[in-house]
C-alpha atoms as a PDB file:
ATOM      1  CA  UNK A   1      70.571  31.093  86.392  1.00  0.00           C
ATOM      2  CA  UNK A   2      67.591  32.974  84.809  1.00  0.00           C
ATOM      3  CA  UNK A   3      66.400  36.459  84.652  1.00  0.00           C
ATOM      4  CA  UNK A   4      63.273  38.493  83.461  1.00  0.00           C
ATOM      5  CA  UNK A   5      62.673  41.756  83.649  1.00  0.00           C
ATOM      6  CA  UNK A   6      59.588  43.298  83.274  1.00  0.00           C
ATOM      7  CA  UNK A   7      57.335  46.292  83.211  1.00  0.00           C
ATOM      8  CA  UNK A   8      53.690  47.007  83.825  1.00  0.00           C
ATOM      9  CA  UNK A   9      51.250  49.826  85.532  1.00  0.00           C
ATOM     10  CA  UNK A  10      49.441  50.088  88.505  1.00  0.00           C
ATOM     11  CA  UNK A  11      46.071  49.333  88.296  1.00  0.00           C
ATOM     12  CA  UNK A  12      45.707  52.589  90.897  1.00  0.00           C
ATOM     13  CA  UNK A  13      48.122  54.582  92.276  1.00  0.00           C
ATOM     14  CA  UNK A  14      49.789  52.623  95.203  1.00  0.00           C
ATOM     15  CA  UNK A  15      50.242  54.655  98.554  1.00  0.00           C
ATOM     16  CA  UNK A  16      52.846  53.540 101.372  1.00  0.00           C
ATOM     17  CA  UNK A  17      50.563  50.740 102.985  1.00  0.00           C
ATOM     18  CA  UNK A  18      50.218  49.118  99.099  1.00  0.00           C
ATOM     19  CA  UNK A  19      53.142  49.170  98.358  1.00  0.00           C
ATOM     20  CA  UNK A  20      54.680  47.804 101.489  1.00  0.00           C
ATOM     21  CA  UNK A  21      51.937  45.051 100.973  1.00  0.00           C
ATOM     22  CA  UNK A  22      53.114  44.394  98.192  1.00  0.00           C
ATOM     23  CA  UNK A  23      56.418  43.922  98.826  1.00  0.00           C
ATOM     24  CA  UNK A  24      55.961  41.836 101.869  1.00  0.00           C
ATOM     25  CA  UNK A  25      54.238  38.893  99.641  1.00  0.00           C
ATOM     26  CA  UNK A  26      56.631  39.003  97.091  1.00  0.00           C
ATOM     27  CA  UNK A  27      59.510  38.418  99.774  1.00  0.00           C
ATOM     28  CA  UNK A  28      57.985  35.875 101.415  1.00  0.00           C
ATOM     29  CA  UNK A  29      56.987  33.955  98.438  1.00  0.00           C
ATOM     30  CA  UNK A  30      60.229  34.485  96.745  1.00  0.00           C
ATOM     31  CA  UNK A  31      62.050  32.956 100.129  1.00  0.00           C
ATOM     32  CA  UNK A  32      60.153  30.170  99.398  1.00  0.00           C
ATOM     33  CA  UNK A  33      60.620  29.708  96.037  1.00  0.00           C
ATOM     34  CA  UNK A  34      64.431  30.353  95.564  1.00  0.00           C
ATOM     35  CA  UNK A  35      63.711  33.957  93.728  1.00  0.00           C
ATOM     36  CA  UNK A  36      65.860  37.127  94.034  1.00  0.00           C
ATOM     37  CA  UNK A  37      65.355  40.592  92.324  1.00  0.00           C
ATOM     38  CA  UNK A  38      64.706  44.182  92.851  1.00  0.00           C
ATOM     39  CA  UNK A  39      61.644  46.023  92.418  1.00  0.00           C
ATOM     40  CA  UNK A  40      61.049  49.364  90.940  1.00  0.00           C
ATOM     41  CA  UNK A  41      58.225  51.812  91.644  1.00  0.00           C
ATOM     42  CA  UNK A  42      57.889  55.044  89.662  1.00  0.00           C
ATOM     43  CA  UNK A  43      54.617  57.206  88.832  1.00  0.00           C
ATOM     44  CA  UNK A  44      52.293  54.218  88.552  1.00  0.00           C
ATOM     45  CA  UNK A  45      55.079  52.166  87.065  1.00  0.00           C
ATOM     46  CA  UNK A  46      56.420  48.651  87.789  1.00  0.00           C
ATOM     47  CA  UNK A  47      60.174  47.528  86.656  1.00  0.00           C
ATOM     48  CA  UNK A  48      60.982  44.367  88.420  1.00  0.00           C
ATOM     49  CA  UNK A  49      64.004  41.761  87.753  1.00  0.00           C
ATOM     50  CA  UNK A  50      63.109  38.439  88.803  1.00  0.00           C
ATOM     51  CA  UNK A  51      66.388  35.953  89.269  1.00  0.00           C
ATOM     52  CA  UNK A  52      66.703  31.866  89.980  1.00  0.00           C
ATOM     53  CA  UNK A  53      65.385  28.662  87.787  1.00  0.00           C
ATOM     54  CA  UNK A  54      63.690  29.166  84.970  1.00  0.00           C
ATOM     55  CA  UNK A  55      60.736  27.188  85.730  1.00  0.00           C
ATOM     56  CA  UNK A  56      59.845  28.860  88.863  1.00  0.00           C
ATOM     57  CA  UNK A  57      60.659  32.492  87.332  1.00  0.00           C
ATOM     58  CA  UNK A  58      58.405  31.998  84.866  1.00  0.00           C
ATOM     59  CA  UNK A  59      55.863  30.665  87.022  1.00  0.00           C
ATOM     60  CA  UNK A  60      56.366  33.577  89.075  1.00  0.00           C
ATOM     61  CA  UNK A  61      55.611  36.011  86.236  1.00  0.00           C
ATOM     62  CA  UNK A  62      52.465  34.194  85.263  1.00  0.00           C
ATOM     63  CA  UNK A  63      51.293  34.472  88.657  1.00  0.00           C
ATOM     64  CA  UNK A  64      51.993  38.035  88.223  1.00  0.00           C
ATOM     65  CA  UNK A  65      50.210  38.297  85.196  1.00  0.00           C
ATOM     66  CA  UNK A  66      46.990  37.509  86.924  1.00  0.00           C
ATOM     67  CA  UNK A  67      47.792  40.008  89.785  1.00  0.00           C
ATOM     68  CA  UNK A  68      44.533  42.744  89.451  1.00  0.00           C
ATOM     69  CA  UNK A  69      47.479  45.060  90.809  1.00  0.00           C
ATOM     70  CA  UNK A  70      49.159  45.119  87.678  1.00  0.00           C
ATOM     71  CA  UNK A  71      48.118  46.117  84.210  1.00  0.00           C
ATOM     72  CA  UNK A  72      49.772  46.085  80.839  1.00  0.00           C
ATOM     73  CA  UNK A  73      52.880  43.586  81.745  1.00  0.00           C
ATOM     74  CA  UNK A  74      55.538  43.351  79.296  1.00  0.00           C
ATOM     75  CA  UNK A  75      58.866  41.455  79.577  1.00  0.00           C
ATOM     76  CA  UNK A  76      61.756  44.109  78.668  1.00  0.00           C
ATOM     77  CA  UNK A  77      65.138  41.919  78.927  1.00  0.00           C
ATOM     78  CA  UNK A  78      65.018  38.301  80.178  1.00  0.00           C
ATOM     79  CA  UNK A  79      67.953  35.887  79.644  1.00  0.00           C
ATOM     80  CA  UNK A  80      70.769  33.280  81.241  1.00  0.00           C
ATOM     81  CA  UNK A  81      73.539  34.438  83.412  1.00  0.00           C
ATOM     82  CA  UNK A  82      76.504  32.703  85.475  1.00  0.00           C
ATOM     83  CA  UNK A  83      75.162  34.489  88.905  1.00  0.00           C
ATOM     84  CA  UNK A  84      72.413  36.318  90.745  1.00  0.00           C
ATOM     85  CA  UNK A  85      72.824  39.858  91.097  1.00  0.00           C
ATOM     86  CA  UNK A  86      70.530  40.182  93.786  1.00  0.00           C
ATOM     87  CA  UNK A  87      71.939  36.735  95.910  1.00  0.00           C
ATOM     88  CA  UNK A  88      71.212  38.129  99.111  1.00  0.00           C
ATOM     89  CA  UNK A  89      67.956  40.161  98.549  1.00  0.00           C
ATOM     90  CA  UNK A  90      64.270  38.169  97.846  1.00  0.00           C
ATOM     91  CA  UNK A  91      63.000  41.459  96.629  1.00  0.00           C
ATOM     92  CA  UNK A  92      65.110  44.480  97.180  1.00  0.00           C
ATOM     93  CA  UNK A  93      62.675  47.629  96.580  1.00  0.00           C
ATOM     94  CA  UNK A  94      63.174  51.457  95.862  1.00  0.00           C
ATOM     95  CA  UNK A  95      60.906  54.073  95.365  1.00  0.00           C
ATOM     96  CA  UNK A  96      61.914  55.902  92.302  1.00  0.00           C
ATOM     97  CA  UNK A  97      59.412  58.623  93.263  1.00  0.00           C
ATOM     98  CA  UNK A  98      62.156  59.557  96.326  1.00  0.00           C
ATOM     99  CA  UNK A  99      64.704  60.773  94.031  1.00  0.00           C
ATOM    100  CA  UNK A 100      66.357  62.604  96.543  1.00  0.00           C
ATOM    101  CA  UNK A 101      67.196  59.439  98.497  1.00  0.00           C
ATOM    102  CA  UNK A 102      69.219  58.240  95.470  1.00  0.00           C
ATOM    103  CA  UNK A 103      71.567  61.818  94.683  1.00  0.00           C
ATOM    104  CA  UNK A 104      73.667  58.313  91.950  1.00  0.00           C
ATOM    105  CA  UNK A 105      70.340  57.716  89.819  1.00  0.00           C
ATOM    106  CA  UNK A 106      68.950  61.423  89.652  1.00  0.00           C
ATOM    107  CA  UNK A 107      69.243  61.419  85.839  1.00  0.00           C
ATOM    108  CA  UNK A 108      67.498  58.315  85.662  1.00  0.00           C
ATOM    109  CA  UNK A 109      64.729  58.945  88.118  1.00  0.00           C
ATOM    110  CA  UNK A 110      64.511  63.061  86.416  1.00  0.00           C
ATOM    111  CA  UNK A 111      64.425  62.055  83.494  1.00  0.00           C
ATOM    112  CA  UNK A 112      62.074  59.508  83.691  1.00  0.00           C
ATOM    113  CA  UNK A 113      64.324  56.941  81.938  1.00  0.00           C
ATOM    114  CA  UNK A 114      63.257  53.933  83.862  1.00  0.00           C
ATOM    115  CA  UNK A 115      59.621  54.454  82.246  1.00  0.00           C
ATOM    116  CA  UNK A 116      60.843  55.455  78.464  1.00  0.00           C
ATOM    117  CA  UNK A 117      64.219  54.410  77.264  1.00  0.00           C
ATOM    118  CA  UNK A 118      63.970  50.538  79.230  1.00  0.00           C
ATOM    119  CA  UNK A 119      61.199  49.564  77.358  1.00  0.00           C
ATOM    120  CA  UNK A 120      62.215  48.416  74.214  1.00  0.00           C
ATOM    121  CA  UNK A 121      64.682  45.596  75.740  1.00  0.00           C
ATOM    122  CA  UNK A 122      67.864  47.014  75.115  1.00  0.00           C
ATOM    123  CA  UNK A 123      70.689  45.467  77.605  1.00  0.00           C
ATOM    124  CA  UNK A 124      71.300  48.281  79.517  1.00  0.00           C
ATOM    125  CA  UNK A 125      68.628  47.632  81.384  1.00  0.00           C
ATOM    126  CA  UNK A 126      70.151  44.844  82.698  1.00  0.00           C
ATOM    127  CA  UNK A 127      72.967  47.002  83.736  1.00  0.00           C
ATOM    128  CA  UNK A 128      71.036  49.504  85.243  1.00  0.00           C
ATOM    129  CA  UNK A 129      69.439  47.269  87.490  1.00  0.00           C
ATOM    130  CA  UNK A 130      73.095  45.343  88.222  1.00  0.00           C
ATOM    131  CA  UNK A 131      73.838  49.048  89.764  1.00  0.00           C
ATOM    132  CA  UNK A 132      71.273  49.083  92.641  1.00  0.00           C
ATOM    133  CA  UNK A 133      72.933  45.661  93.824  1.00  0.00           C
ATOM    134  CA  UNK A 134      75.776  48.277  94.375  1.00  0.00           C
ATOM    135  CA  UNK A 135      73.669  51.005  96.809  1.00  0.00           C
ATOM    136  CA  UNK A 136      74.610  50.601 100.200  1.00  0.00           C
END
């Protein structure tokens, strides 16, 4: 199994309607497609994790690429792992910009760590992510 995780920018800033747009493609592409992940949305900021065969997750990402949505799209973290994290989800989704719905990942979402400290690559990224497969 393959991951990627990457960041980019909104193009503009994405109300409700955009977002929820948004999200509705990816799922129903992803369904189709054999791809799991979560999706991160803070200030104008993308952080997605895309998970299944390498082919069609980097396909995916390429399609991305050319999405007029996004701008500035850089892979953070990508590599090979025994299982999805995300098995059950074809695009789970939070709103970082709700911080209060998520009282676990105030430091993150406060201190704006998803934005700053992810993108260089380091592996806790990867972990970071892993913990929203936890939320209930």
């Amino acid at each position: 199994m393959y991951y990627l995780i990457y960041m980019s920018t909104a193009s503009k800033p994405m109300t409700y309607d955009a977002l929820t747009d948004l999200l509705s493609d990816a799922r129903l592409h992803n369904v189709h497609n054999g791809i799991t992940g979560m999706l991160l949305y803070q200030q104008d900021t993308f952080m997605q994790m895309l998970e299944g065969e390498e082919g069609d997750v980097r396909s995916l990402y390429a399609r991305i690429s050319q999405d007029k949505r996004h701008k500035g799209l850089h892979i953070v973290h990508e590599g090979h792992t025994d299982k999805r994290i995300f098995d059950d989800w074809s695009m789970g989704f939070v709103n970082m910009d709700k911080a209060g719905e998520y009282p676990e990942y105030a430091q993150y979402i406060e201190s704006q760590l998803v934005l700053d400290a992810f993108k260089d690559g380091r592996q806790d990224v990867y972990q970071f992510l892993k913990g929203f497969s936890q939320l209930s």
